[in-house]
Protein backbone atom coordinates (compact mmCIF):
# COMPACT_ATOMS: atom_id res chain seq x y z
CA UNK A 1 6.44 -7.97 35.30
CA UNK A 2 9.65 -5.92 34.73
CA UNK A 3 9.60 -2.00 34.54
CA UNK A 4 10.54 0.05 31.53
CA UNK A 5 10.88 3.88 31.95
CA UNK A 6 10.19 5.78 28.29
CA UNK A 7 10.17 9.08 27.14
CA UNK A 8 6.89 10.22 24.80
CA UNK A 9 5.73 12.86 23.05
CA UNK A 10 3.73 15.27 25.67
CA UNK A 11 0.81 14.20 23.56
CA UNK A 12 0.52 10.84 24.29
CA UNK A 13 -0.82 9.78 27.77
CA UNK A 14 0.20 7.20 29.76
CA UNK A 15 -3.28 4.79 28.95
CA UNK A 16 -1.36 5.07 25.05
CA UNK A 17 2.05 4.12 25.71
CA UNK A 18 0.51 1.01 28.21
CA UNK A 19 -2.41 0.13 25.03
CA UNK A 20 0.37 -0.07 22.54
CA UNK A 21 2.81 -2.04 24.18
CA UNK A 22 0.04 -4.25 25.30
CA UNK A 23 -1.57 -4.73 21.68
CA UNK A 24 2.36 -5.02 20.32
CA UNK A 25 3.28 -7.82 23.04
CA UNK A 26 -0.30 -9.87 21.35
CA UNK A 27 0.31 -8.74 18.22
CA UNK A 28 3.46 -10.68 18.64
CA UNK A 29 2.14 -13.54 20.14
CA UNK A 30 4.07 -12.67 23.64
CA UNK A 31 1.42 -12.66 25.87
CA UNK A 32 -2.91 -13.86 25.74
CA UNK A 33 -5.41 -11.15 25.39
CA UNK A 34 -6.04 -11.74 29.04
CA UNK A 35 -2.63 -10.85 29.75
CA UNK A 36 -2.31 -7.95 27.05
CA UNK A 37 -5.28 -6.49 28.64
CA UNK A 38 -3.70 -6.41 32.04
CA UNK A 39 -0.74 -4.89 30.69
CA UNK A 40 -3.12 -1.92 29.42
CA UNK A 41 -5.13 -1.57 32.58
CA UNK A 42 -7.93 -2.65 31.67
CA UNK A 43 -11.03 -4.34 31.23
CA UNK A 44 -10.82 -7.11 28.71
CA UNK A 45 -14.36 -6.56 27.03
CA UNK A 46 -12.61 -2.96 26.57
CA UNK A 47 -8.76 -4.07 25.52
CA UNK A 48 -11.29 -6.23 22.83
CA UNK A 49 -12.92 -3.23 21.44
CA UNK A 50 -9.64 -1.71 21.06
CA UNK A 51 -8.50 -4.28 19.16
CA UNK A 52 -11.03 -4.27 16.97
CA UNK A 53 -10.61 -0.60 16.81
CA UNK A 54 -6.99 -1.27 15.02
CA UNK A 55 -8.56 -4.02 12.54
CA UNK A 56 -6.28 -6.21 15.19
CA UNK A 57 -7.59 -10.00 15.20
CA UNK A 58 -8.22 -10.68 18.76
CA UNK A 59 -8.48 -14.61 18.15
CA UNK A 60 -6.41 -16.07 15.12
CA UNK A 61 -9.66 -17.55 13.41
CA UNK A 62 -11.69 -16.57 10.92
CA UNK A 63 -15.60 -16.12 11.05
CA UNK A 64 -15.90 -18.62 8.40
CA UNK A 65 -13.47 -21.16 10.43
CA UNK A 66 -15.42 -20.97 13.92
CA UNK A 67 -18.69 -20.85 12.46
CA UNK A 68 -17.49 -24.03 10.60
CA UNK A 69 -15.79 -25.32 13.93
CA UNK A 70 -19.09 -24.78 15.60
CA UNK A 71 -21.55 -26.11 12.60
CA UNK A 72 -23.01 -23.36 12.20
CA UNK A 73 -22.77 -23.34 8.67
């Protein structure tokens, strides 16, 4: 993974700067939300939450499509 050296605002922290770039990179399409969530450093389950946090679709389905896909109707 290369390294990229940025200068922030004082008030962001370092868990930011890695959360954004990680959720811009999937946002994107760039990387899976496996990989975003190692960007981040950190737990999946949490990078998830975070997503969900920022009305970000983790998984480019609806809940109407894999319900559907599933017959769950």
């Amino acid at each position: 993974m290369k390294v990229v050296h940025v200068k922030v605002p004082e008030s962001l922290s370092e868990r930011d700067v890695k959360l954004a770039a990680a959720i811009e990179a999937f946002s994107k399409g760039s990387v899976s939300v496996g990989k975003a969530a190692e960007i981040a450093e950190m737990p999946i389950q949490e990078f998830l939450v975070e997503l969900r946090r920022r009305d970000v679709p983790a998984y480019p389905y609806t809940d109407d499509e894999v319900l559907e896909e599933l017959n769950f109707e």
